[in-house]
C-alpha atoms as a PDB file:
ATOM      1  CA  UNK A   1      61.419-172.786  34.938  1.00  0.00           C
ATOM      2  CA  UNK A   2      58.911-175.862  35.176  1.00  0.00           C
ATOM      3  CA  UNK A   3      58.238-178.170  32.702  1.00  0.00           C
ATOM      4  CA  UNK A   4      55.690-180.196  32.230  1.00  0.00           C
ATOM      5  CA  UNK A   5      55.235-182.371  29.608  1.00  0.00           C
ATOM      6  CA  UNK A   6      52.009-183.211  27.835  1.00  0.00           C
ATOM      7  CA  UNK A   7      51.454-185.601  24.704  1.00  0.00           C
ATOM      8  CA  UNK A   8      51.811-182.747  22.196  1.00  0.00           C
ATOM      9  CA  UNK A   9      52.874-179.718  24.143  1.00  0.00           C
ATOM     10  CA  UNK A  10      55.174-178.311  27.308  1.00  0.00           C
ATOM     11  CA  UNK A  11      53.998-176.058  29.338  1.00  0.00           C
ATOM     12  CA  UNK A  12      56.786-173.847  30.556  1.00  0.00           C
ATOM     13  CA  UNK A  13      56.639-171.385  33.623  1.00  0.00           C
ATOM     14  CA  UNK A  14      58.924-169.629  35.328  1.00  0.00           C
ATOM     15  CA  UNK A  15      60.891-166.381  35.044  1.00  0.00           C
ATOM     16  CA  UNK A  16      62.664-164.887  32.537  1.00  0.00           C
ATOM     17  CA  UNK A  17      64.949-162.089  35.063  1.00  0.00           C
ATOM     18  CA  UNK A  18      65.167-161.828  38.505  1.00  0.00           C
ATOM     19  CA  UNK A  19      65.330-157.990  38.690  1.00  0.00           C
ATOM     20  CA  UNK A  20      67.731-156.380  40.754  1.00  0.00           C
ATOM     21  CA  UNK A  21      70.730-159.485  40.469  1.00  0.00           C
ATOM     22  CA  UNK A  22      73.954-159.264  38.401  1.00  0.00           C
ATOM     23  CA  UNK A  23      74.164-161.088  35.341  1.00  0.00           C
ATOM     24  CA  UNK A  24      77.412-162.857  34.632  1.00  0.00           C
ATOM     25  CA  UNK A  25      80.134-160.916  33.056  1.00  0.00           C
ATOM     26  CA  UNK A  26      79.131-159.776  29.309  1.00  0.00           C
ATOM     27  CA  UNK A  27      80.196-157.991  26.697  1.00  0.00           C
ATOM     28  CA  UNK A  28      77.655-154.722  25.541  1.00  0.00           C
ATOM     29  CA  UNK A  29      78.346-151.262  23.190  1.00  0.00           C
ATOM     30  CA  UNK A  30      80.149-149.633  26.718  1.00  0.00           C
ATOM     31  CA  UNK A  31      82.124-152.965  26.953  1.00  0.00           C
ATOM     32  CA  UNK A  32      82.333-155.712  29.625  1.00  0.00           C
ATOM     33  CA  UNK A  33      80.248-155.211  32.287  1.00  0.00           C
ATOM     34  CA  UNK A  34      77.822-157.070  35.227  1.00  0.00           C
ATOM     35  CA  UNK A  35      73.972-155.940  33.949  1.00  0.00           C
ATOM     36  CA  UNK A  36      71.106-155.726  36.262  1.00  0.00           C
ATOM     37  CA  UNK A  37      67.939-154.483  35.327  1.00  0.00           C
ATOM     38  CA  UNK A  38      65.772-152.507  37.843  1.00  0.00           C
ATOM     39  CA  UNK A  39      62.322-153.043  39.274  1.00  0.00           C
ATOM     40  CA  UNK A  40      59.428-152.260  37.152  1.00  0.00           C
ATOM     41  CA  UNK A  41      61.719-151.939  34.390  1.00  0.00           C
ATOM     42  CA  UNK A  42      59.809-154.487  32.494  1.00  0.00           C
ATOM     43  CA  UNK A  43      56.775-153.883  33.707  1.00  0.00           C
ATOM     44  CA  UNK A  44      56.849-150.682  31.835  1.00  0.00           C
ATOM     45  CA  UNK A  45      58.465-152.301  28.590  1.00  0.00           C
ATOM     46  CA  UNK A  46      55.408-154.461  28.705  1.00  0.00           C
ATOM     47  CA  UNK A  47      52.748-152.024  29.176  1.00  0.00           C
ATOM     48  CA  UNK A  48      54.244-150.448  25.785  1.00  0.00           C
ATOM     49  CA  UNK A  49      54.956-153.334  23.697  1.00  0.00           C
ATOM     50  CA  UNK A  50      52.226-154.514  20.542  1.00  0.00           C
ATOM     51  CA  UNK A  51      53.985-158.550  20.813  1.00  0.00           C
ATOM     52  CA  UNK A  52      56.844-160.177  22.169  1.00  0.00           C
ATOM     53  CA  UNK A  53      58.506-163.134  20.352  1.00  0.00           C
ATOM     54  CA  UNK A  54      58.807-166.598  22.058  1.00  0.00           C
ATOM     55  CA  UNK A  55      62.574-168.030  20.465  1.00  0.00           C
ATOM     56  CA  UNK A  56      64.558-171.195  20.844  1.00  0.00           C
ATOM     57  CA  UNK A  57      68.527-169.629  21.691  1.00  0.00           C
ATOM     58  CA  UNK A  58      67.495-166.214  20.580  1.00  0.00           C
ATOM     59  CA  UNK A  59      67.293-167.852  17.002  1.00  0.00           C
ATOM     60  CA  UNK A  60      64.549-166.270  14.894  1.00  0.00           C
ATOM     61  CA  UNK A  61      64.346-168.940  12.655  1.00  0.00           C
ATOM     62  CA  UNK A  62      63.104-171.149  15.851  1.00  0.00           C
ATOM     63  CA  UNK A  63      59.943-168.992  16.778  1.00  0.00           C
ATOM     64  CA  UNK A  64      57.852-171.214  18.995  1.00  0.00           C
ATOM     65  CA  UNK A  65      54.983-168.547  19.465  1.00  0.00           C
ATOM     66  CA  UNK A  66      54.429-164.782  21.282  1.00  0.00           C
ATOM     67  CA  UNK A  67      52.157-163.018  23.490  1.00  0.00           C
ATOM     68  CA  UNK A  68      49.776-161.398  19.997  1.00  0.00           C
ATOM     69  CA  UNK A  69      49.443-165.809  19.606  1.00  0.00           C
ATOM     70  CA  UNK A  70      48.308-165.963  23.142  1.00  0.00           C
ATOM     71  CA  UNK A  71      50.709-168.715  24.135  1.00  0.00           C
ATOM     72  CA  UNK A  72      53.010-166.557  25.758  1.00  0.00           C
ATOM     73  CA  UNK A  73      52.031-164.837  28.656  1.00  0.00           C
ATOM     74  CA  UNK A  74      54.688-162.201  30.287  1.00  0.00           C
ATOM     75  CA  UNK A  75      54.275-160.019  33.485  1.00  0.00           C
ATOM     76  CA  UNK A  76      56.766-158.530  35.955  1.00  0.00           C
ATOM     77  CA  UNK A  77      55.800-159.171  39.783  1.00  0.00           C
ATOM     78  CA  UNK A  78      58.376-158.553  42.968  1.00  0.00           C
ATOM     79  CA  UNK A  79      60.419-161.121  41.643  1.00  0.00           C
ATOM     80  CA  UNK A  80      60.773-159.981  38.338  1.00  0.00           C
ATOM     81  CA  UNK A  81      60.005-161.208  34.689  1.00  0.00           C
ATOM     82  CA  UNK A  82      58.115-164.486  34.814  1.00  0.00           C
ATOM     83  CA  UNK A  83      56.653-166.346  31.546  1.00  0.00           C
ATOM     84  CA  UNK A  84      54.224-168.582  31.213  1.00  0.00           C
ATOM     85  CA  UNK A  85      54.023-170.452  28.091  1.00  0.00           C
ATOM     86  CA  UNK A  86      52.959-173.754  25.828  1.00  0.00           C
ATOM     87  CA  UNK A  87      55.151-174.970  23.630  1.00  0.00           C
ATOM     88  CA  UNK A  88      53.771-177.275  20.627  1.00  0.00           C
ATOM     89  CA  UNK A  89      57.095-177.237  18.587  1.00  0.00           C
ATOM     90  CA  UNK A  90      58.342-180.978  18.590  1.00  0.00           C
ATOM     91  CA  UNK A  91      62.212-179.961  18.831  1.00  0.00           C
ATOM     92  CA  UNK A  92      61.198-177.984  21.934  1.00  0.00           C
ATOM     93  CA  UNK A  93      59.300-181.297  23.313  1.00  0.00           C
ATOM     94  CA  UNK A  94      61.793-183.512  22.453  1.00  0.00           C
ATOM     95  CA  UNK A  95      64.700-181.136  24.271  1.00  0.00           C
ATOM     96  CA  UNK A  96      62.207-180.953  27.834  1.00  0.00           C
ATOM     97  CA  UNK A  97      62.206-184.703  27.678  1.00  0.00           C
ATOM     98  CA  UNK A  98      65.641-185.049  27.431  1.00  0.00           C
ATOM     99  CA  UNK A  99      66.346-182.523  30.103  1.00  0.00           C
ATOM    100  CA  UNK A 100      67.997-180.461  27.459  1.00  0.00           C
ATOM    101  CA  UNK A 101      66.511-177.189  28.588  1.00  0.00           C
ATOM    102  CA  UNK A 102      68.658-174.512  30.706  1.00  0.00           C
ATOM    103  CA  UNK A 103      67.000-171.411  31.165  1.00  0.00           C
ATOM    104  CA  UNK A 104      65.761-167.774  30.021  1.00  0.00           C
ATOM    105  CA  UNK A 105      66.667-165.443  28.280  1.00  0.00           C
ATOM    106  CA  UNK A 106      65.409-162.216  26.481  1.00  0.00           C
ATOM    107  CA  UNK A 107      66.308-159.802  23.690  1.00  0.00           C
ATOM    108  CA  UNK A 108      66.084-156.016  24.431  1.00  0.00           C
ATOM    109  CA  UNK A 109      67.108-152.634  23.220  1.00  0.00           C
ATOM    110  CA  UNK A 110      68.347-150.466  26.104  1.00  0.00           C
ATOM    111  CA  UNK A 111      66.722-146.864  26.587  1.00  0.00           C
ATOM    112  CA  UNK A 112      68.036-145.937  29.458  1.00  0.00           C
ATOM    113  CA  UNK A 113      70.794-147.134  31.617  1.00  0.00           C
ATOM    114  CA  UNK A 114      73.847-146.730  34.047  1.00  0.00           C
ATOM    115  CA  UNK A 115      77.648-147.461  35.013  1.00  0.00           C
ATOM    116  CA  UNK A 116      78.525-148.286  38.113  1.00  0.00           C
ATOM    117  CA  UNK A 117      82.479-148.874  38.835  1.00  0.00           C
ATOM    118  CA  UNK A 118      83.336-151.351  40.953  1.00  0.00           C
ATOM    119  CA  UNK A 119      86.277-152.416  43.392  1.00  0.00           C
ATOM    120  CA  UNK A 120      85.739-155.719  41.649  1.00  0.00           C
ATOM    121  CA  UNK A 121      86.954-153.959  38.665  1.00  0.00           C
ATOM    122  CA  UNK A 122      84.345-154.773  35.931  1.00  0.00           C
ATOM    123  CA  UNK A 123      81.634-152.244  36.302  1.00  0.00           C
ATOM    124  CA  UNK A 124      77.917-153.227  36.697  1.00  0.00           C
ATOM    125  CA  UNK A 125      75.518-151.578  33.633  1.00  0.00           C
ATOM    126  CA  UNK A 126      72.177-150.837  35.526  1.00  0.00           C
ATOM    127  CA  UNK A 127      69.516-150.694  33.063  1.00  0.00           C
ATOM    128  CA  UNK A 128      66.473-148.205  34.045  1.00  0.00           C
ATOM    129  CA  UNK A 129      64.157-148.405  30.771  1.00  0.00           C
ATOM    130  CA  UNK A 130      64.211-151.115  27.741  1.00  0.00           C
ATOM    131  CA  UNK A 131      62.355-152.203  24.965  1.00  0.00           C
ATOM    132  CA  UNK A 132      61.640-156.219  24.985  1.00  0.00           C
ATOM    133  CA  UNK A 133      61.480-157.509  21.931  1.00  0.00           C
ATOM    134  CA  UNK A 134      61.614-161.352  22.317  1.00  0.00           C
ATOM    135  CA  UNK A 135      61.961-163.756  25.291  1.00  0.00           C
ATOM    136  CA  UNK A 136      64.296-167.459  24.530  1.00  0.00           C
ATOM    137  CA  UNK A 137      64.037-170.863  25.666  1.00  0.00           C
ATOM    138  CA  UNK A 138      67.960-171.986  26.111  1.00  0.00           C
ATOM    139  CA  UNK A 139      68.741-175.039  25.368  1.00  0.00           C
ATOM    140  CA  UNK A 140      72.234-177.199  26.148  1.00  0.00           C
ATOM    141  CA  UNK A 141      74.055-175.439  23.291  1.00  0.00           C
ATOM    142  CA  UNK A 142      74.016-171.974  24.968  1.00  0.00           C
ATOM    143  CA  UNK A 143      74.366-170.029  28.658  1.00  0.00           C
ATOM    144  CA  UNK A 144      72.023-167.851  30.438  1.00  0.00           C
ATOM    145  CA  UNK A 145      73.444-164.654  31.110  1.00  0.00           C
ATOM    146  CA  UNK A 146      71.783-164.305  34.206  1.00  0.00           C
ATOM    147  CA  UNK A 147      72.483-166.965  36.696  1.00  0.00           C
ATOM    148  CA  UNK A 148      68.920-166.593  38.280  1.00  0.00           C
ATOM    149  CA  UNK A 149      66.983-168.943  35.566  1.00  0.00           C
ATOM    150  CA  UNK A 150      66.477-171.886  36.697  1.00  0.00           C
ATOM    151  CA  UNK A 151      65.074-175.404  35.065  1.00  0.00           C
ATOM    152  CA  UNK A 152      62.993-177.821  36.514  1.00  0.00           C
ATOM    153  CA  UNK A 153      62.134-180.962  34.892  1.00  0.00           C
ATOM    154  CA  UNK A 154      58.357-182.296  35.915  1.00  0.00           C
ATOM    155  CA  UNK A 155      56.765-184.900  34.353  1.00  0.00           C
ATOM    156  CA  UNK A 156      54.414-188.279  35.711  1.00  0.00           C
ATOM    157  CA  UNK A 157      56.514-190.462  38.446  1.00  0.00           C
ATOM    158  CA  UNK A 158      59.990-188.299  37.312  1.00  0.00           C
ATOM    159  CA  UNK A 159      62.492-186.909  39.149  1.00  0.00           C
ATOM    160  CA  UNK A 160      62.179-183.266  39.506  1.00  0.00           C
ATOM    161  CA  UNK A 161      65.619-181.147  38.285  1.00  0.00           C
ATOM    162  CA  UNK A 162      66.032-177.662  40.027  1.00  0.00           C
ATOM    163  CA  UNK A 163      69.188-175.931  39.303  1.00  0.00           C
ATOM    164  CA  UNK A 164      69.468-172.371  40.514  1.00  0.00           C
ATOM    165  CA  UNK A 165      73.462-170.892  39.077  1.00  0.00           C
ATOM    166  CA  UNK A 166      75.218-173.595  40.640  1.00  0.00           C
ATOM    167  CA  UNK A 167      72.860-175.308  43.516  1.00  0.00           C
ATOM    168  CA  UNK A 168      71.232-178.727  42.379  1.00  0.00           C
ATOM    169  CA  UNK A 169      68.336-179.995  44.441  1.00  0.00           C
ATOM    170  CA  UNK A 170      66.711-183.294  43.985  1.00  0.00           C
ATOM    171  CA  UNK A 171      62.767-184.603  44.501  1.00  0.00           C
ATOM    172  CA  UNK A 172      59.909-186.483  43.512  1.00  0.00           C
ATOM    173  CA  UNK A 173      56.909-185.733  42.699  1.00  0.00           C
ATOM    174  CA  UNK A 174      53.377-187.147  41.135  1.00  0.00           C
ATOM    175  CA  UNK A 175      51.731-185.020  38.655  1.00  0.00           C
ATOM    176  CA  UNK A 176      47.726-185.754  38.208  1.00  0.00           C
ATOM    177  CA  UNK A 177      45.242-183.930  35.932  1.00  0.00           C
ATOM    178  CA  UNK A 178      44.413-181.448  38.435  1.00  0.00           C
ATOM    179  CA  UNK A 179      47.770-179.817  38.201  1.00  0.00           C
ATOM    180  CA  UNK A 180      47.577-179.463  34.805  1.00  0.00           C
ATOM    181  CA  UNK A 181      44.049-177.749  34.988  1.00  0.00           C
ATOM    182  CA  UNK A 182      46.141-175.575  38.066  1.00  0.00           C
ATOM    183  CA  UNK A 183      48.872-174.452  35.609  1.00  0.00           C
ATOM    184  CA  UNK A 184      46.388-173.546  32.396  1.00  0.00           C
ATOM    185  CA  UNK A 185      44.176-171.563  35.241  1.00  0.00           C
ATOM    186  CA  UNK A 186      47.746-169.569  35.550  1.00  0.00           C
ATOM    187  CA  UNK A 187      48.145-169.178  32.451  1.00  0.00           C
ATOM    188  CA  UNK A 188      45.189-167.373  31.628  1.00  0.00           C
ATOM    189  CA  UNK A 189      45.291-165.454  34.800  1.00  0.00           C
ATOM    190  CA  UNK A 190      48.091-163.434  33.671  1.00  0.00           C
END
């Protein structure tokens, strides 16, 4: 996810699922299991959905917005489920400048779905077709189920913070106006 801060707002982009890779092991109604959801999976739970809810930790007390507001914009490509969002909330703010944001995460109801066993011995759940309900910002005080989020911190002169599961890459980079104007022309592109 990148995050650039603003004086009153973060813009947050990046993606929600990488479709097609294993979440970490979780608990669902057929019981512990790896869950991966398939390609165009959410492409079709988009095309059917009236709004989407943007959440801090899944907590709907925290709503920070949702695609009927127009600051959340979803769509799945190759990759799979990437957001594009800005965030005005000043808890939200205050977490990106601390480097207190993790990762994605999103709340569905399953429609259609899969078991898989495994020699591993904890079977993978392959979900087909789902209704998305709400994507989450995760902060510090909770995990992403799927280790493909990622965070990166961007902001003037700062060092940029990638972490992908467990790599950690380190850069610099100058932000100037124009990138700002680059990121809003992506957000209203999708």
């Amino acid at each position: 996810m990148r995050i650039e801060l603003r004086n009153d707002s973060v813009l947050l982009d990046g993606y929600v699922n990488a479709v097609g890779r294993d979440s970490r092991p979780i608990i669902t109604v057929r019981g512990k299991c790896v869950e991966q959801i398939e390609p165009r999976a959410f492409e079709r739970a988009l095309k059917r959905a009236e709004n989407i809810e943007l959440l801090l930790d899944h907590d709907k007390n925290k709503r920070l917005g949702s695609t009927k507001e127009g600051n959340l914009k979803l769509k799945e490509d190759n990759i799979g489920l990437r957001a594009i969002c800005t965030v005005t909330d000043p808890e939200v703010i205050e977490k990106a400048r601390k480097n207190e944001l993790r990762g994605w995460s999103f709340g569905m109801y399953v429609k259609e779905d899969t078991i898989e066993e495994r020699s591993e011995g904890i079977p993978r759940r392959c979900v087909s077709e789902l209704e998305l309900f709400e994507v989450s910002i995760i902060d510090t005080r909770m995990n992403p189920c799927y280790v493909g989020t990622s965070i990166e911190q961007r902001a003037e002169e700062e060092i940029i913070k990638e972490q992908r599961g467990e790599e950690f890459q380190a850069t610099t980079e100058n932000l100037e106006t124009k990138n700002y104007e680059k990121y809003e022309k992506r957000l209203k592109a999708l």
